[in-house]
N, C-alpha and C. Protein backbone atom coordinates (compact mmCIF):
# COMPACT_ATOMS: atom_id res chain seq x y z
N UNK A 1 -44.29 29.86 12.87
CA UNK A 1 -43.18 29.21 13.53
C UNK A 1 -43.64 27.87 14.11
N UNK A 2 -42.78 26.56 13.74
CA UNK A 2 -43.30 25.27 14.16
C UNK A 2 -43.19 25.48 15.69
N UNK A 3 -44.21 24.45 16.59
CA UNK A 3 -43.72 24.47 18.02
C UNK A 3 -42.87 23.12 17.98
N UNK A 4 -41.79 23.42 18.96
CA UNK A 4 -40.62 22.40 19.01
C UNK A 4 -40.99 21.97 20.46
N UNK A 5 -40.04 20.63 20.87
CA UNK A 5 -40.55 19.86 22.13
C UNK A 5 -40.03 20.91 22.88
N UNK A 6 -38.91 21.70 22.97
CA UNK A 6 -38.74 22.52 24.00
C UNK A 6 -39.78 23.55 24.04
N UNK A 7 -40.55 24.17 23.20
CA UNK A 7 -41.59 25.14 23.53
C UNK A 7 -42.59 24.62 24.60
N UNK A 8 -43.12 23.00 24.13
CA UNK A 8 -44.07 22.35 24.51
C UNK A 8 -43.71 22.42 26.33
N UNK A 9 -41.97 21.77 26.67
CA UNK A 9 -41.74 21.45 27.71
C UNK A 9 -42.00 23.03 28.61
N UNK A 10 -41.61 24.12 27.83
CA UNK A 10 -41.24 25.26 28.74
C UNK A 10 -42.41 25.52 29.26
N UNK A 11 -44.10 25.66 28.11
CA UNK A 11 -45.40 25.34 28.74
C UNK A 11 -45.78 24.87 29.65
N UNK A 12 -45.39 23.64 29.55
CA UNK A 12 -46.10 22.50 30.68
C UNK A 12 -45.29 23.23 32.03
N UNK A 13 -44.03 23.31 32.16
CA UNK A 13 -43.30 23.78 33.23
C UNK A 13 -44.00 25.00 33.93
N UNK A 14 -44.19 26.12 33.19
CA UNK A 14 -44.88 26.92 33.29
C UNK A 14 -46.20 27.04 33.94
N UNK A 15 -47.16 26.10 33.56
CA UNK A 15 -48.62 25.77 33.57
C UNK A 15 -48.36 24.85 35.27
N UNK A 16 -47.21 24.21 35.38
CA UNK A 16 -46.88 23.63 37.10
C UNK A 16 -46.63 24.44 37.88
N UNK A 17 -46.23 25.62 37.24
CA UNK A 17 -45.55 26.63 38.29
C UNK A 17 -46.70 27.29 38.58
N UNK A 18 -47.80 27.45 37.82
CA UNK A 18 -48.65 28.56 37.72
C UNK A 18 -49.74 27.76 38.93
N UNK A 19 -49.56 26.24 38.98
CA UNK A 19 -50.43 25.94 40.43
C UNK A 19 -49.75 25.50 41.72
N UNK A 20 -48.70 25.77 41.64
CA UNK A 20 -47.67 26.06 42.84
C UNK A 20 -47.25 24.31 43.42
N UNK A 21 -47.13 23.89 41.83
CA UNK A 21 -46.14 22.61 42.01
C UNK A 21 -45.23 22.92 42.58
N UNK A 22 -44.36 21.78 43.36
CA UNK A 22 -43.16 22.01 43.91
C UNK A 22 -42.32 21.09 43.71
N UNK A 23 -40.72 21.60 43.58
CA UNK A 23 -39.41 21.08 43.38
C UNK A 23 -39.79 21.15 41.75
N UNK A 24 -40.12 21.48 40.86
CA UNK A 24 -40.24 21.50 39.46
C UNK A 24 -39.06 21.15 39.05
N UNK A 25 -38.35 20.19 38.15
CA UNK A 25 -37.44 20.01 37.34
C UNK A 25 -37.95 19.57 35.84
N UNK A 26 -36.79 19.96 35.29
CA UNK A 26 -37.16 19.80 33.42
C UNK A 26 -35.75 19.13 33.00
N UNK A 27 -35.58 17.91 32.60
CA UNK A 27 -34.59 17.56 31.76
C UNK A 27 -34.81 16.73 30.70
N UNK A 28 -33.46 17.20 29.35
CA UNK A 28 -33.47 17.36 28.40
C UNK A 28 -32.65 16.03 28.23
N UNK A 29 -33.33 15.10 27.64
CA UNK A 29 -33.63 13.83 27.55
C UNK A 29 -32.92 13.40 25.89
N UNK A 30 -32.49 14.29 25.09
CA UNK A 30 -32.43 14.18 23.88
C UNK A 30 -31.45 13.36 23.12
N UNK A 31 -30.21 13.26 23.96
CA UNK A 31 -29.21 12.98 23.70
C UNK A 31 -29.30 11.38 24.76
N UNK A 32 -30.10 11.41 25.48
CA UNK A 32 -30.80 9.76 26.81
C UNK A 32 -31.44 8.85 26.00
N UNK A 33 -32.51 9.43 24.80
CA UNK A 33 -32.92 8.34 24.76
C UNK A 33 -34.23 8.55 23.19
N UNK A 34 -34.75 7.97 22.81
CA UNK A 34 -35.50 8.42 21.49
C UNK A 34 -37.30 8.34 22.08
N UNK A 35 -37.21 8.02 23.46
CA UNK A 35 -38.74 7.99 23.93
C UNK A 35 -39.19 9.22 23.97
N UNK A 36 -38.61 10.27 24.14
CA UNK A 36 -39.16 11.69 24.31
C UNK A 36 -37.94 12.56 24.59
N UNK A 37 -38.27 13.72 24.37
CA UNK A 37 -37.09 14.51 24.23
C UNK A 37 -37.11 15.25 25.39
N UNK A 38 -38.05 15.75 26.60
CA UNK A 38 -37.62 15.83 27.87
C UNK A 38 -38.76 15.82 28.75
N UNK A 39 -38.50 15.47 30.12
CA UNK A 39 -39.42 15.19 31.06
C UNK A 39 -39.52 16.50 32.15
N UNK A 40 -40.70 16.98 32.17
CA UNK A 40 -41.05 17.79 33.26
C UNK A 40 -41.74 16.87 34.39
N UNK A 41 -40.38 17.47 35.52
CA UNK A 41 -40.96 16.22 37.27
C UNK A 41 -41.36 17.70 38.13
N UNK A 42 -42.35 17.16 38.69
CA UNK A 42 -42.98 18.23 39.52
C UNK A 42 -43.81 17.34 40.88
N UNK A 43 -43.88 18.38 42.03
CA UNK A 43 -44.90 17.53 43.41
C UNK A 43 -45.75 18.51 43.54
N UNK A 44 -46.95 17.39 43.86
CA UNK A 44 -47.89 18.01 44.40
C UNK A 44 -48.46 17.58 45.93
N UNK A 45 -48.50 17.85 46.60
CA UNK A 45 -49.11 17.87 47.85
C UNK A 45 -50.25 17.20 48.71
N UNK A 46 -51.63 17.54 47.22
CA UNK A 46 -52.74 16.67 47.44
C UNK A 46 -53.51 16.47 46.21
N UNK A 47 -54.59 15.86 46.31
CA UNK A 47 -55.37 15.36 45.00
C UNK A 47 -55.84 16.34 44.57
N UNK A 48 -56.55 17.37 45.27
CA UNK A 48 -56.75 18.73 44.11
C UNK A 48 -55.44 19.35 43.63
N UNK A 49 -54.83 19.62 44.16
CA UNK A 49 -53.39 20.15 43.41
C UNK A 49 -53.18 19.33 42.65
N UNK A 50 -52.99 18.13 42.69
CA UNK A 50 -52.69 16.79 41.75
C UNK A 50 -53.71 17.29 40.35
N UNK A 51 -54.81 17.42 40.56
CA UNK A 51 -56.06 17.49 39.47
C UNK A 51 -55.78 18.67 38.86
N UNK A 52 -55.11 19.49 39.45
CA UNK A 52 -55.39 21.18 39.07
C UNK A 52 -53.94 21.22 38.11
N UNK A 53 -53.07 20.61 38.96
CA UNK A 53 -51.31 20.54 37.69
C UNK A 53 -52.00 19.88 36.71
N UNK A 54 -52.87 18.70 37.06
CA UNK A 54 -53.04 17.65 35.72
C UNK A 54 -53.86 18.56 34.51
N UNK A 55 -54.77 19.11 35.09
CA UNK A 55 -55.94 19.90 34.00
C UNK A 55 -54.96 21.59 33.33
N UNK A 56 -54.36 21.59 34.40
CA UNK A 56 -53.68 23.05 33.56
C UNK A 56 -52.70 23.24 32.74
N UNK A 57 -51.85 21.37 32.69
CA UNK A 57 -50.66 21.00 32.07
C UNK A 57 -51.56 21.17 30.77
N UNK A 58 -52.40 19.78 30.34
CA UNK A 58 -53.07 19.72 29.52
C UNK A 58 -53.82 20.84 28.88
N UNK A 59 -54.48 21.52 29.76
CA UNK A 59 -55.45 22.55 28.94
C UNK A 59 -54.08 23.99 28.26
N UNK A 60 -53.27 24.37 29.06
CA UNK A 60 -52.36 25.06 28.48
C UNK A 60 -51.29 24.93 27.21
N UNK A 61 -50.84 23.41 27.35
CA UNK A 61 -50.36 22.88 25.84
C UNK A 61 -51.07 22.68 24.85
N UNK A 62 -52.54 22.74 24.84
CA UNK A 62 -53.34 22.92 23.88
C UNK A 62 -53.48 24.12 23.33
N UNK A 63 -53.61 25.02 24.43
CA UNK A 63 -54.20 26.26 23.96
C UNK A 63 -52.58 27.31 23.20
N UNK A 64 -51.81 27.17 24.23
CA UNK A 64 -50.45 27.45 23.79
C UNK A 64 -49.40 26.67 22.35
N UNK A 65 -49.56 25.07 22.17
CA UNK A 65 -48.70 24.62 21.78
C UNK A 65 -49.83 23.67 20.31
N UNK A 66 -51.00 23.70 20.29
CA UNK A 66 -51.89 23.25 19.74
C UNK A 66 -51.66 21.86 19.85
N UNK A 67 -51.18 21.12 20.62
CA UNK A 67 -50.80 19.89 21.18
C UNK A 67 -51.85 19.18 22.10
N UNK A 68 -51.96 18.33 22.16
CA UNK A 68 -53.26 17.38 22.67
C UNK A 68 -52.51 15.90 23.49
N UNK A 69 -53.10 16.29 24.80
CA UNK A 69 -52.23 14.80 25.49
C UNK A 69 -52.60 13.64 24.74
N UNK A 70 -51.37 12.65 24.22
CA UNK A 70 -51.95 11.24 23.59
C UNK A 70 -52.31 9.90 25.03
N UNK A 71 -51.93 10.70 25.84
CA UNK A 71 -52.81 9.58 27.31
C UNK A 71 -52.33 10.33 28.72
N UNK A 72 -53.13 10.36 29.25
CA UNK A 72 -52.93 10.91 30.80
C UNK A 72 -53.10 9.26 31.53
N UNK A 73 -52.25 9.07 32.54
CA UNK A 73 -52.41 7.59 33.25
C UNK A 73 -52.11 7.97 34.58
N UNK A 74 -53.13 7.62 35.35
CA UNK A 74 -52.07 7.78 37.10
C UNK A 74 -53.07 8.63 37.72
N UNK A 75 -54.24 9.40 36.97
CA UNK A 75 -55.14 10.14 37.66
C UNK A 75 -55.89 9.38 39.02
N UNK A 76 -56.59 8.02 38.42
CA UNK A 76 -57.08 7.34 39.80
C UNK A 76 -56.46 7.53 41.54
N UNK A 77 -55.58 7.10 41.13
CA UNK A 77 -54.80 6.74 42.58
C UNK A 77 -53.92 8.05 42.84
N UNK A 78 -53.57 9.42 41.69
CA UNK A 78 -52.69 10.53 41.94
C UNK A 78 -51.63 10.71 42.99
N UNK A 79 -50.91 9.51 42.85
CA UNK A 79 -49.68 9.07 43.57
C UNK A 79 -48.68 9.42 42.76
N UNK A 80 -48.89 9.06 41.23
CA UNK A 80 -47.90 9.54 39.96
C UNK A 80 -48.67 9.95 38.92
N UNK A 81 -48.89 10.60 38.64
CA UNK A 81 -50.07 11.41 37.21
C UNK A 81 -48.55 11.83 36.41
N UNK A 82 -48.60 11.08 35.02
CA UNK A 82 -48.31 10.77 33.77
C UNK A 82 -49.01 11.32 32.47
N UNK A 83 -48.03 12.59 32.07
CA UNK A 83 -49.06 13.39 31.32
C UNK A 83 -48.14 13.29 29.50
N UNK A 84 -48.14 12.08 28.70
CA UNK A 84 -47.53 12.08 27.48
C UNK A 84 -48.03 12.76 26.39
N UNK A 85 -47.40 13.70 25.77
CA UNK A 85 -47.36 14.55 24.97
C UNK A 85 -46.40 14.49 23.56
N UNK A 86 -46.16 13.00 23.74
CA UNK A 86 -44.62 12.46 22.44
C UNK A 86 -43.74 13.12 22.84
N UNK A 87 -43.58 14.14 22.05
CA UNK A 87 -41.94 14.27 22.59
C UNK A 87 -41.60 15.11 24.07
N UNK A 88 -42.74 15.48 24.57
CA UNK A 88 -42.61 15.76 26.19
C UNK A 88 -43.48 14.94 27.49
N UNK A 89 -42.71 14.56 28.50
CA UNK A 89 -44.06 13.53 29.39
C UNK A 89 -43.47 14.34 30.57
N UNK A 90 -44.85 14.82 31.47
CA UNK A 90 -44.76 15.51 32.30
C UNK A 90 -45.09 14.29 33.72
N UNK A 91 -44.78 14.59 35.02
CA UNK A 91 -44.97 13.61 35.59
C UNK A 91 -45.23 14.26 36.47
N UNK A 92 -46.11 14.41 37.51
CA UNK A 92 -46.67 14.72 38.83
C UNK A 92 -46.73 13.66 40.18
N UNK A 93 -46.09 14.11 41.11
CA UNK A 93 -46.26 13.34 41.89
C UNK A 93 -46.52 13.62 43.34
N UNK A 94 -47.04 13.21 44.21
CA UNK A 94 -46.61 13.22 45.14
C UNK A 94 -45.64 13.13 46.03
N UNK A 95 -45.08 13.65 46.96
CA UNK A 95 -43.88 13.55 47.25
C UNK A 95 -42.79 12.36 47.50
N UNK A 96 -44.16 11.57 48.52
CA UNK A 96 -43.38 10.16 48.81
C UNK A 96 -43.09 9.22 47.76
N UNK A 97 -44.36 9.39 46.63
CA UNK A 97 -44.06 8.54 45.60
C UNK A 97 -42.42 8.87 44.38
N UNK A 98 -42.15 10.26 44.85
CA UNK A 98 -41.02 10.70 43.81
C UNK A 98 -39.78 10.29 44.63
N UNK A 99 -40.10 10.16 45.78
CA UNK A 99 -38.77 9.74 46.73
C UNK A 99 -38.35 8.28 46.58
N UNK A 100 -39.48 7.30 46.25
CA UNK A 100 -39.26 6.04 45.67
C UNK A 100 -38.60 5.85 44.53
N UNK A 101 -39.07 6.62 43.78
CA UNK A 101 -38.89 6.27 41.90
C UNK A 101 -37.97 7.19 42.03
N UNK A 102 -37.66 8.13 42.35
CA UNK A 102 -36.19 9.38 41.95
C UNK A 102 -35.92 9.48 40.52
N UNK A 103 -36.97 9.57 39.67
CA UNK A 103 -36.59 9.61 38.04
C UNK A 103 -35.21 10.72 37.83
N UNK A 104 -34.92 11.67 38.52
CA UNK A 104 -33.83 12.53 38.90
C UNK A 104 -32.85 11.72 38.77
N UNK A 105 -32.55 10.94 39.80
CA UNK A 105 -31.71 9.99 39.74
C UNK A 105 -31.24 9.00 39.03
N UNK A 106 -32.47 8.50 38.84
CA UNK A 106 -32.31 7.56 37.21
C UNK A 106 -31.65 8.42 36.09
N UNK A 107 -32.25 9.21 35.47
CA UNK A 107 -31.78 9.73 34.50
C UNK A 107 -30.51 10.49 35.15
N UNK A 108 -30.07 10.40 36.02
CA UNK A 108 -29.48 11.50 36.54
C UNK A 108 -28.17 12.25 35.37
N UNK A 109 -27.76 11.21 34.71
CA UNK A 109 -26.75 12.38 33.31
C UNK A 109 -27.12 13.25 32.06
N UNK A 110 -28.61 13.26 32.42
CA UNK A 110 -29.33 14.23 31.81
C UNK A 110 -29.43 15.40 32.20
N UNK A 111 -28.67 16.64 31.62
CA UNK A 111 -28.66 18.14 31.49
C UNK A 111 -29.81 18.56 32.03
N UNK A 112 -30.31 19.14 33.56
CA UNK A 112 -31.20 19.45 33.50
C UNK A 112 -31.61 21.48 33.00
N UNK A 113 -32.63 22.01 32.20
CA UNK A 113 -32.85 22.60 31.41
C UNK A 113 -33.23 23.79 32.32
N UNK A 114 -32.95 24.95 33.02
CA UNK A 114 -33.47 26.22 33.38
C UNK A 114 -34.61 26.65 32.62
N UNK A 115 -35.79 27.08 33.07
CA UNK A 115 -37.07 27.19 32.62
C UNK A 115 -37.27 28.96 32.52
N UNK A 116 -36.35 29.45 32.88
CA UNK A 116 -36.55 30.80 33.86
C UNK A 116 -37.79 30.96 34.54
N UNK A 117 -38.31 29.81 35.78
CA UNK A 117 -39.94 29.95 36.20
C UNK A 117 -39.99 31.49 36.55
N UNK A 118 -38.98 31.69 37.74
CA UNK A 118 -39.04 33.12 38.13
C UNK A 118 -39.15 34.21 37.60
N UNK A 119 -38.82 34.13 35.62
CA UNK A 119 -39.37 35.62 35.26
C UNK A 119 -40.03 34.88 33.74
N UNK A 120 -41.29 34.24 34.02
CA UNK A 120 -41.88 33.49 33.40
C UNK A 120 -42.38 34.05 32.08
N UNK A 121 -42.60 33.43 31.11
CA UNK A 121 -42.76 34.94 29.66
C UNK A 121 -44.24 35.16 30.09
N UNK A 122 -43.88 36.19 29.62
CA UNK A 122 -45.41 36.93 29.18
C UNK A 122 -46.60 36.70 28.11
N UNK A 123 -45.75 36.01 27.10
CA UNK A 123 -46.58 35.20 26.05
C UNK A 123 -47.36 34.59 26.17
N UNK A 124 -46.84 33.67 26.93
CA UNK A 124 -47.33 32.36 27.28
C UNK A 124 -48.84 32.80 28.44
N UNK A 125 -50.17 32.96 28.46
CA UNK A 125 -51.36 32.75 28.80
C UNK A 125 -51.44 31.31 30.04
N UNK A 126 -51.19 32.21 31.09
CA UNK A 126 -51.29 30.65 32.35
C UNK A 126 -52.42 31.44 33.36
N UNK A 127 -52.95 32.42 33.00
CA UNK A 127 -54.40 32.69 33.70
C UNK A 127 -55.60 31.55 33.55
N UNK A 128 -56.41 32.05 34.41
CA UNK A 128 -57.70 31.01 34.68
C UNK A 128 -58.78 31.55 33.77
């Protein structure tokens, strides 16, 4: 079975939840725009949480989706960590910095996508 951008997105979502990102949103970008087909927005708190969403986004869409980030940007300063995956870009932020940019808002007529975090599959491998 091919993996589709929604498998990829439900991963990454997953792999945020699994380090206790907060406010997680996923929207489905498909019908917005031809840059990617949807964005997972998530906060993190501090620079290890920042490091720990960033390494578990990545290491889980690999291992799950055989997918390989084509650039992570934003790690230095982890104010906004930018995780592109083509047709999914995950974005981490800190809080104050998401209150500036409100990508929510921007996109705001984009469908946002229920992940079911709360009864998360079982398939899917988000152990350490």
């Amino acid at each position: 079975m091919a993996i589709t951008p929604y498998d990829i997105a439900r991963v990454a979502s997953m792999a945020v939840d699994s380090k206790k990102a907060q406010d997680i949103v996923v929207l489905d970008l498909t019908a917005k725009t031809d840059v990617c087909d949807y964005f997972v927005i998530c906060s993190a708190t501090s620079n290890p949480q920042t490091d720990a969403i960033v390494d578990e986004v990545r290491e889980k869409v690999r291992t799950n989706c055989g997918v390989t980030a084509i650039s992570t940007e934003g790690r230095e300063g982890r104010n906004w960590v930018l995780i592109d995956f083509g047709s999914v870009v995950v974005h981490v932020f800190k809080p104050e910095t998401r209150d500036f940019y409100r990508l929510e808002k921007l996109w705001g007529d984009a469908p946002e996508v229920d992940m079911g975090l709360d009864d998360a599959d079982a398939n899917v491998d988000t152990n350490e």
